[in-house]
PDB file of N, CA and C in Angstrom:
ATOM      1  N   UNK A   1      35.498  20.993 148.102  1.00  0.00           N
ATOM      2  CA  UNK A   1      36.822  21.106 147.540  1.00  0.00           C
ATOM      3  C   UNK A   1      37.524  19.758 147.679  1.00  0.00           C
ATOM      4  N   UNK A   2      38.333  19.324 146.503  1.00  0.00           N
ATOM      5  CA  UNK A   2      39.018  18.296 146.479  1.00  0.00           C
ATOM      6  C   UNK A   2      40.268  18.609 146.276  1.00  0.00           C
ATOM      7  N   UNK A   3      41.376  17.825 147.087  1.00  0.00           N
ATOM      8  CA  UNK A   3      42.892  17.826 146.642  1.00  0.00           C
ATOM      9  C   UNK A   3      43.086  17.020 146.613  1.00  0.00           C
ATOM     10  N   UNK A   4      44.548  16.344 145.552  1.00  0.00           N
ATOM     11  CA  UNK A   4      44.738  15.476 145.312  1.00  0.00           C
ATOM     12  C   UNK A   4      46.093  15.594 145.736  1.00  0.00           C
ATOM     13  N   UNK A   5      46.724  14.656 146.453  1.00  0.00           N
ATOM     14  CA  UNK A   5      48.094  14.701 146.830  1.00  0.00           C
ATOM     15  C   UNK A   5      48.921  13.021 146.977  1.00  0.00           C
ATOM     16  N   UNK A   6      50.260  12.866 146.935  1.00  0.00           N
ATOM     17  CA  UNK A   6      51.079  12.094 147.049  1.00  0.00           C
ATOM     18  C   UNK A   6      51.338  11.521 148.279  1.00  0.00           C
ATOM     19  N   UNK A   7      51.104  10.332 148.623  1.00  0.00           N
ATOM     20  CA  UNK A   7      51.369  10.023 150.420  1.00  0.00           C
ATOM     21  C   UNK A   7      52.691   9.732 150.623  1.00  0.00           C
ATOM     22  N   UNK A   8      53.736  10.544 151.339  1.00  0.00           N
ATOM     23  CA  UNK A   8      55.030  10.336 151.617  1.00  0.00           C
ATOM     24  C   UNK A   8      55.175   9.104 152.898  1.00  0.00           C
ATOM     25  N   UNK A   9      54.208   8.940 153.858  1.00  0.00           N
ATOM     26  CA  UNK A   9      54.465   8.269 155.038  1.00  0.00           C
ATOM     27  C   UNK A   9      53.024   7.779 155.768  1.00  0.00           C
ATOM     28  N   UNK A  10      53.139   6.748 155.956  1.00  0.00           N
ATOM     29  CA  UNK A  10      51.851   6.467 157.142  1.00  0.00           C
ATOM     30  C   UNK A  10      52.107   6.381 158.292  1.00  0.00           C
ATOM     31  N   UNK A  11      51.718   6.821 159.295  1.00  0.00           N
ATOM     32  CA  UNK A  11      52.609   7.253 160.365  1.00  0.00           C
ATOM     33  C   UNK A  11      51.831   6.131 161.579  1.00  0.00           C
ATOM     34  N   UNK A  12      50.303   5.856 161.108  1.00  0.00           N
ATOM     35  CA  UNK A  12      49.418   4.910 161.262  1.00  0.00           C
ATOM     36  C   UNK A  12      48.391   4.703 160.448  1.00  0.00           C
ATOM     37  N   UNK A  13      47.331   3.902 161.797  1.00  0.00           N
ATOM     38  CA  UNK A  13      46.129   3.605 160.508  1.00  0.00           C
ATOM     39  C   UNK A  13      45.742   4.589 159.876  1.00  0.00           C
ATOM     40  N   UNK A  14      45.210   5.583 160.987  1.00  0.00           N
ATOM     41  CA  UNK A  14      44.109   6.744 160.329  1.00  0.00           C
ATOM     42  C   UNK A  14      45.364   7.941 160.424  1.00  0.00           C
ATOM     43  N   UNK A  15      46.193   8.036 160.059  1.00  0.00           N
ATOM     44  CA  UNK A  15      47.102   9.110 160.108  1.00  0.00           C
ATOM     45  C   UNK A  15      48.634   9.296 159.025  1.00  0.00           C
ATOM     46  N   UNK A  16      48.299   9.771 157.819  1.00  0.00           N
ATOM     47  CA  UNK A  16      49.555   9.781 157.335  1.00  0.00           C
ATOM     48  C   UNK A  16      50.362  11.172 156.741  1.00  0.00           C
ATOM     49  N   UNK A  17      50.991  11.313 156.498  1.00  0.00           N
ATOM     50  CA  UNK A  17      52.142  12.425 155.453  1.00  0.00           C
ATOM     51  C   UNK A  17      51.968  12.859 154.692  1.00  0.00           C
ATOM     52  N   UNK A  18      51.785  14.185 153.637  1.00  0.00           N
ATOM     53  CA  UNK A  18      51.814  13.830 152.703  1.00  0.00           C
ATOM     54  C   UNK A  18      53.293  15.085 151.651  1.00  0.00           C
ATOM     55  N   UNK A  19      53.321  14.676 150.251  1.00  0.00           N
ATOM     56  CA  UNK A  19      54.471  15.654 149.883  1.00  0.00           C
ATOM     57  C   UNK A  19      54.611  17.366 149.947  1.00  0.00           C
ATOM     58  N   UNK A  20      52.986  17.338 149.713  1.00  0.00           N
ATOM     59  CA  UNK A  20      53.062  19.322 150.079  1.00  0.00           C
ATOM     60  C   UNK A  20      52.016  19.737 150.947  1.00  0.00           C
ATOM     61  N   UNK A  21      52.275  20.400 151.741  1.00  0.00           N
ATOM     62  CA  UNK A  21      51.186  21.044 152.660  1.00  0.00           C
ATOM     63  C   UNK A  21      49.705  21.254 152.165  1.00  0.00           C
ATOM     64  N   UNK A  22      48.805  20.915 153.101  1.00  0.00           N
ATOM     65  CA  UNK A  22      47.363  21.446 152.694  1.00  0.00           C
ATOM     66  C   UNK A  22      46.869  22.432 154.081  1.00  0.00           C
ATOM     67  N   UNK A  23      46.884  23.804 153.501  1.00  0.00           N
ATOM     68  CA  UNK A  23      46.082  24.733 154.467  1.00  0.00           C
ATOM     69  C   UNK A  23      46.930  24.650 155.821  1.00  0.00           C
ATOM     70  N   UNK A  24      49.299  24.596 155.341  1.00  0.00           N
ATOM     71  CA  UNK A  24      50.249  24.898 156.415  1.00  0.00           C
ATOM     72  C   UNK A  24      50.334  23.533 157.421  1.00  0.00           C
ATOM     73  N   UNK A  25      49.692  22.603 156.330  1.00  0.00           N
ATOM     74  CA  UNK A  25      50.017  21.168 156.941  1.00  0.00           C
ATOM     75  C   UNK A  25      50.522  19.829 156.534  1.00  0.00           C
ATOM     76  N   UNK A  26      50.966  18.927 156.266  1.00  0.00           N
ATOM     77  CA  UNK A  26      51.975  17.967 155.763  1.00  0.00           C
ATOM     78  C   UNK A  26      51.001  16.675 156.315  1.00  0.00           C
ATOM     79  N   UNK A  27      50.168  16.908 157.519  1.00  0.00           N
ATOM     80  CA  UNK A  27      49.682  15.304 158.096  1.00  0.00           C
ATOM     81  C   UNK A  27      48.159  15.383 158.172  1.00  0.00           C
ATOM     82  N   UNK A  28      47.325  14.705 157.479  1.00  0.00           N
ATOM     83  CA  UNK A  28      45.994  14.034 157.480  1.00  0.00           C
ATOM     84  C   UNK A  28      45.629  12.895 157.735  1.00  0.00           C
ATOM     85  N   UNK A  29      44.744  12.896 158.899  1.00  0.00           N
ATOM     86  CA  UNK A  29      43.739  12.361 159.730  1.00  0.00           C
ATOM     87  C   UNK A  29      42.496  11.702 158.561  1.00  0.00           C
ATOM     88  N   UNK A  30      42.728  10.162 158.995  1.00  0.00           N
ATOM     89  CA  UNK A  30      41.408  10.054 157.710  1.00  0.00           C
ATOM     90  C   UNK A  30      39.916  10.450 158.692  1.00  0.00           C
ATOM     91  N   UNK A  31      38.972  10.859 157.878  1.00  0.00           N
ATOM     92  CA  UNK A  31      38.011  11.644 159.081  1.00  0.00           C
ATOM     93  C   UNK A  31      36.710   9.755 159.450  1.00  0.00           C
ATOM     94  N   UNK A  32      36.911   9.551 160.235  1.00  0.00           N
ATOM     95  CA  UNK A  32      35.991   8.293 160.851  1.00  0.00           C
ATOM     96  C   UNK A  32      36.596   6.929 160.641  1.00  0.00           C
ATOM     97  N   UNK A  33      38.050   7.112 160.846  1.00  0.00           N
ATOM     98  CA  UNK A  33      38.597   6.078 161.350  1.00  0.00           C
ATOM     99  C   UNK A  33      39.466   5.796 162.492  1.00  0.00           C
ATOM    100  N   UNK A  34      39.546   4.701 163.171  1.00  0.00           N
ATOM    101  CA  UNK A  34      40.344   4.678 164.543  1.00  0.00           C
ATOM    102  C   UNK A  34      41.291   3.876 164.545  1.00  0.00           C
ATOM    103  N   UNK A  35      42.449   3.789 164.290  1.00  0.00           N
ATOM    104  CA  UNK A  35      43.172   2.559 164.668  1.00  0.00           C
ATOM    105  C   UNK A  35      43.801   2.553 165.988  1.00  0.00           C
ATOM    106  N   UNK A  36      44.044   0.757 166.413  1.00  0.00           N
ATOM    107  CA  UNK A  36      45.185   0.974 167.521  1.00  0.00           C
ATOM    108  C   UNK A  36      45.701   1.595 167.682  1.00  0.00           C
ATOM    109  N   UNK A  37      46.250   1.665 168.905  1.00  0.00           N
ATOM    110  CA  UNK A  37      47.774   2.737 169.190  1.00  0.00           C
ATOM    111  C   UNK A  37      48.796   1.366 168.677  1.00  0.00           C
ATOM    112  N   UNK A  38      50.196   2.123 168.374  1.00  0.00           N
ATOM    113  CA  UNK A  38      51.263   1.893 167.535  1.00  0.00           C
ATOM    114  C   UNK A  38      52.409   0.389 168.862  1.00  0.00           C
ATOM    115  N   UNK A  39      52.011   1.014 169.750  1.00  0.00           N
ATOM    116  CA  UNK A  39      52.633   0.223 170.872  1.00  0.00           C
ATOM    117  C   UNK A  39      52.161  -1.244 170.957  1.00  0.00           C
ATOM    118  N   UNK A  40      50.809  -1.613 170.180  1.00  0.00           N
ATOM    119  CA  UNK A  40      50.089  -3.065 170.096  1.00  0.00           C
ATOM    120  C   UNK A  40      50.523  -3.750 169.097  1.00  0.00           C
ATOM    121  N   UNK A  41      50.268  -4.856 169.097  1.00  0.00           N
ATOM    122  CA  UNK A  41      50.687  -5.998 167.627  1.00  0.00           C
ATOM    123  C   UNK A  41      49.528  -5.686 166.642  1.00  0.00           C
ATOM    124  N   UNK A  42      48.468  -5.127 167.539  1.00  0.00           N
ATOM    125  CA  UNK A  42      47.120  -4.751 166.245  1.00  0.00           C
ATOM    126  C   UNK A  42      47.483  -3.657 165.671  1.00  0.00           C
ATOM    127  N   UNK A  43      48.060  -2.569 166.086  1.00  0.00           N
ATOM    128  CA  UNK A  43      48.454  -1.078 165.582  1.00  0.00           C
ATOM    129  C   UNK A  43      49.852  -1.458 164.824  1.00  0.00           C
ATOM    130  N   UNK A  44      50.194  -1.931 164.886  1.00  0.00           N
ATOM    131  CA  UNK A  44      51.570  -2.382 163.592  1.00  0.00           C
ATOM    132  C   UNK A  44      50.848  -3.009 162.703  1.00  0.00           C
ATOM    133  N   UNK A  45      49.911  -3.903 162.892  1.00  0.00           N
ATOM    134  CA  UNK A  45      49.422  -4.601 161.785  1.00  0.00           C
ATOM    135  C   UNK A  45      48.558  -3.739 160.626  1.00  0.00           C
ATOM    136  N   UNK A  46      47.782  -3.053 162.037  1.00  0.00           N
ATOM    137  CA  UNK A  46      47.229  -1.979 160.797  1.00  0.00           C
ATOM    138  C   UNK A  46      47.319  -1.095 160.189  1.00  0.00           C
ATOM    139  N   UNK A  47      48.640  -0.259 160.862  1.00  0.00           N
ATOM    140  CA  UNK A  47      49.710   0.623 160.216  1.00  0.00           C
ATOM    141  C   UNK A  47      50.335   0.062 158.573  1.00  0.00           C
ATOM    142  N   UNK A  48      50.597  -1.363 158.828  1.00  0.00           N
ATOM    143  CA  UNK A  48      51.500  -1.764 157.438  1.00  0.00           C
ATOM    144  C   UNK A  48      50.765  -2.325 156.906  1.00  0.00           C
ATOM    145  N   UNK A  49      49.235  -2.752 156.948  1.00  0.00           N
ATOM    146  CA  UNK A  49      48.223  -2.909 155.734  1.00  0.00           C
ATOM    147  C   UNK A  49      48.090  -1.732 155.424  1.00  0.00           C
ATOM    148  N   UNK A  50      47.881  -0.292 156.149  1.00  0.00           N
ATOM    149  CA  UNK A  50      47.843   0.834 155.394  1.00  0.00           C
ATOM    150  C   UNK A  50      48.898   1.499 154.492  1.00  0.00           C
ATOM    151  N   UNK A  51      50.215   1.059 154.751  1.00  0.00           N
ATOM    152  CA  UNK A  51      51.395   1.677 153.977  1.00  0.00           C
ATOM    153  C   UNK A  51      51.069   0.497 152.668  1.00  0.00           C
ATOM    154  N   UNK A  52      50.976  -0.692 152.834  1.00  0.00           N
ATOM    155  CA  UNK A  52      50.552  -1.235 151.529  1.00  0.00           C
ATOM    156  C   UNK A  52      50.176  -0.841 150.786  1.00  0.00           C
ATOM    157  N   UNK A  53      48.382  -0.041 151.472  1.00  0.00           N
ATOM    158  CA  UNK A  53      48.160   0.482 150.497  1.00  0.00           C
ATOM    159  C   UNK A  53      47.905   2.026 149.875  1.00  0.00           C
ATOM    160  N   UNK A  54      48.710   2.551 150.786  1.00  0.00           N
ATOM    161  CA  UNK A  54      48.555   3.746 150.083  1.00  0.00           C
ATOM    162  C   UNK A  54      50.059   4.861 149.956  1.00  0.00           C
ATOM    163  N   UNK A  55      50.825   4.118 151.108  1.00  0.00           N
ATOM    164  CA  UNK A  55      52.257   4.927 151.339  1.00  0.00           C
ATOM    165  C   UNK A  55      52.640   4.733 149.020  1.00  0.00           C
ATOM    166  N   UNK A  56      53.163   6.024 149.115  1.00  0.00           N
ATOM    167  CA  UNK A  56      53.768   6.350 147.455  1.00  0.00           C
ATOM    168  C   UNK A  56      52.850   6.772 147.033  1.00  0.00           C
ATOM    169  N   UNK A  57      51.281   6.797 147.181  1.00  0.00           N
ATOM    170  CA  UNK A  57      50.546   6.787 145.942  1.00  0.00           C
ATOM    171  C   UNK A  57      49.977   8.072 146.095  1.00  0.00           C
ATOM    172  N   UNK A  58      49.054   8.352 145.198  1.00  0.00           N
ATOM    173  CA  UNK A  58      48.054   9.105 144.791  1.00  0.00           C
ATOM    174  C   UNK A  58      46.951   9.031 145.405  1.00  0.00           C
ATOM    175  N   UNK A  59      46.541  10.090 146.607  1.00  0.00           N
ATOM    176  CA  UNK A  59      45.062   9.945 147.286  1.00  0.00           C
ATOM    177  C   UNK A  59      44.125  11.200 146.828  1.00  0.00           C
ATOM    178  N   UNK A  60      42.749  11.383 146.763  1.00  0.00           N
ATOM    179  CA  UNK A  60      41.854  12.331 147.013  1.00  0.00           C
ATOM    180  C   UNK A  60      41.567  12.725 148.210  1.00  0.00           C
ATOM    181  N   UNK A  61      41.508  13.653 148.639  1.00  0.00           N
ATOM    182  CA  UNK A  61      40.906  14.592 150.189  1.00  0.00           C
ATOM    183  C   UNK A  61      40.221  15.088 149.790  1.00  0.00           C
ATOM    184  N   UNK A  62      39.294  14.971 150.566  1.00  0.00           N
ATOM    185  CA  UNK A  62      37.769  16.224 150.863  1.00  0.00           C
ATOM    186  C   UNK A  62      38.052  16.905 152.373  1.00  0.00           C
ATOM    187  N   UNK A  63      38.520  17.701 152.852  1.00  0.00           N
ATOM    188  CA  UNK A  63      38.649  18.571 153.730  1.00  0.00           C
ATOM    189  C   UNK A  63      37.261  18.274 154.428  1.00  0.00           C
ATOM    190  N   UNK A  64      37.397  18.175 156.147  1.00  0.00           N
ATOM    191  CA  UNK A  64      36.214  17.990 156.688  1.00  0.00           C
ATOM    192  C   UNK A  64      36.378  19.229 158.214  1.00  0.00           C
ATOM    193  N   UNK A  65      37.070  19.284 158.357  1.00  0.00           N
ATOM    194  CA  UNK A  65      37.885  20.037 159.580  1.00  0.00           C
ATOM    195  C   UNK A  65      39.880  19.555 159.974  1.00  0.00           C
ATOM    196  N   UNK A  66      39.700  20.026 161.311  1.00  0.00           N
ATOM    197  CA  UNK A  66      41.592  19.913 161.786  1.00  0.00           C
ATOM    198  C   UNK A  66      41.256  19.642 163.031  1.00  0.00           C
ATOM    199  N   UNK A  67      42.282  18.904 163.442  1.00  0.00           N
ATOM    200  CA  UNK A  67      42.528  17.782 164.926  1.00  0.00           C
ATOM    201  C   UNK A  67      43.630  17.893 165.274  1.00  0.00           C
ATOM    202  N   UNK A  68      44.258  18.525 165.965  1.00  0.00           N
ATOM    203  CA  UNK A  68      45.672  18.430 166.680  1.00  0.00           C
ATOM    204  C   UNK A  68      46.549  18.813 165.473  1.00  0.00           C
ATOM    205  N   UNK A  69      46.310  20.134 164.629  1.00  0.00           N
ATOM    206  CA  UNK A  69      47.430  20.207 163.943  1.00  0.00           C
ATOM    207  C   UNK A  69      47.324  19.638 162.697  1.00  0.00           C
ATOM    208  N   UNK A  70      46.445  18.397 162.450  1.00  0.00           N
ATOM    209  CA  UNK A  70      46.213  17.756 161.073  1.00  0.00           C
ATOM    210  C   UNK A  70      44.888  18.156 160.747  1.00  0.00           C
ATOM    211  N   UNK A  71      44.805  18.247 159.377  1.00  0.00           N
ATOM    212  CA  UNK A  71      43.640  17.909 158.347  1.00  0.00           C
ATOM    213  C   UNK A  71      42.916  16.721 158.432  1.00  0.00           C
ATOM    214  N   UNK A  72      41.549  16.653 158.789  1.00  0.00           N
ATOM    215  CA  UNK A  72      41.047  16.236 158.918  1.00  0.00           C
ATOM    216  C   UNK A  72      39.958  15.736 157.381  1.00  0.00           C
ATOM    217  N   UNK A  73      40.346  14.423 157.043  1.00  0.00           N
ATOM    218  CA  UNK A  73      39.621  14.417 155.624  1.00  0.00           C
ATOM    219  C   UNK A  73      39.483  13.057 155.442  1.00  0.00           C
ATOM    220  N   UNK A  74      37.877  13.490 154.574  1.00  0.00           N
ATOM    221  CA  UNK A  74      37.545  12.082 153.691  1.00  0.00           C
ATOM    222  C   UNK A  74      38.627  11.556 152.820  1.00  0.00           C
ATOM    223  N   UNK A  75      38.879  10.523 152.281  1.00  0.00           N
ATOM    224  CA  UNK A  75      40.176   9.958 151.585  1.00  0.00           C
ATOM    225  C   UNK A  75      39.590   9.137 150.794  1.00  0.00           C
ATOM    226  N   UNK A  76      39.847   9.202 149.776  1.00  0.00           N
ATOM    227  CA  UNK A  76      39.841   8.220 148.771  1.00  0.00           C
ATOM    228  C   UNK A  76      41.309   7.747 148.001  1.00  0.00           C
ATOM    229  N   UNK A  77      41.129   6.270 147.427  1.00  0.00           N
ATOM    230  CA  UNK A  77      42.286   5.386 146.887  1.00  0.00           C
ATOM    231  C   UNK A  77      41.494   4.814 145.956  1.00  0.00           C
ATOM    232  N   UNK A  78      41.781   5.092 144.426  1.00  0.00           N
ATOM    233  CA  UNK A  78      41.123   4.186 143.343  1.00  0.00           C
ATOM    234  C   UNK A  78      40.091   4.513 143.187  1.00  0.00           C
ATOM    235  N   UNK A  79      39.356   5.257 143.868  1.00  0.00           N
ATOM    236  CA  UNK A  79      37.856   6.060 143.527  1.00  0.00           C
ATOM    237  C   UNK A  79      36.910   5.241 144.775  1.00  0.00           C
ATOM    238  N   UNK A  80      38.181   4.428 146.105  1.00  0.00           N
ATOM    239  CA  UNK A  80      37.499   3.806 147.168  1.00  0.00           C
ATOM    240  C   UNK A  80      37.178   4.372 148.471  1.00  0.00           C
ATOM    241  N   UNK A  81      36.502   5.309 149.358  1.00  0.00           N
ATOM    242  CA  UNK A  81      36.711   5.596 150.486  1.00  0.00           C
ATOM    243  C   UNK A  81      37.339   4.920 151.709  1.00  0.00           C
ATOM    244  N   UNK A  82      38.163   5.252 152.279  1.00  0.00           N
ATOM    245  CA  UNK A  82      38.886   4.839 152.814  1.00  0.00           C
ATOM    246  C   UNK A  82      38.718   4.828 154.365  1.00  0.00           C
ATOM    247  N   UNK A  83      37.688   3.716 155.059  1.00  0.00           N
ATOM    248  CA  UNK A  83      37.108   4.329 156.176  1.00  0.00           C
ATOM    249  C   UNK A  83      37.740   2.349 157.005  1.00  0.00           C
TER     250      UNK A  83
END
């Protein structure tokens, strides 16, 4: 199964928002990525290369499982996986 949804927020690297719930949830986990924590100069950096590129837009999910409350999913941008 694929959904396609709108990214409202990146909250980090591998973690963002999106406009309507998937399966009573609003936040997806990209599934096999790690970024810094948010408290480092590396975790800001890689937080706002990710709002570059994807905060506003149009992503694909492939549902893989759930982690603390989020969806856990493959992601695609432009037909690119997003790992």
């Amino acid at each position: 199964m694929t959904i396609r949804r709108k990214v409202k927020k990146v909250i980090d690297k591998d973690t963002f928002q999106t406009y309507r719930k998937i399966q009573g949830t609003d936040r997806v986990r990209i599934a096999g990525m790690d970024g810094a924590e948010l408290n480092t100069a590396l975790g800001k950096r890689q937080r706002d290369q990710m709002k570059r590129k994807i905060q506003g837009k149009i992503v694909t999910l492939q549902p893989v499982g759930r982690s603390h409350g989020r969806i856990v999913a493959k992601v695609r941008h432009k037909r690119k996986l997003l790992k």
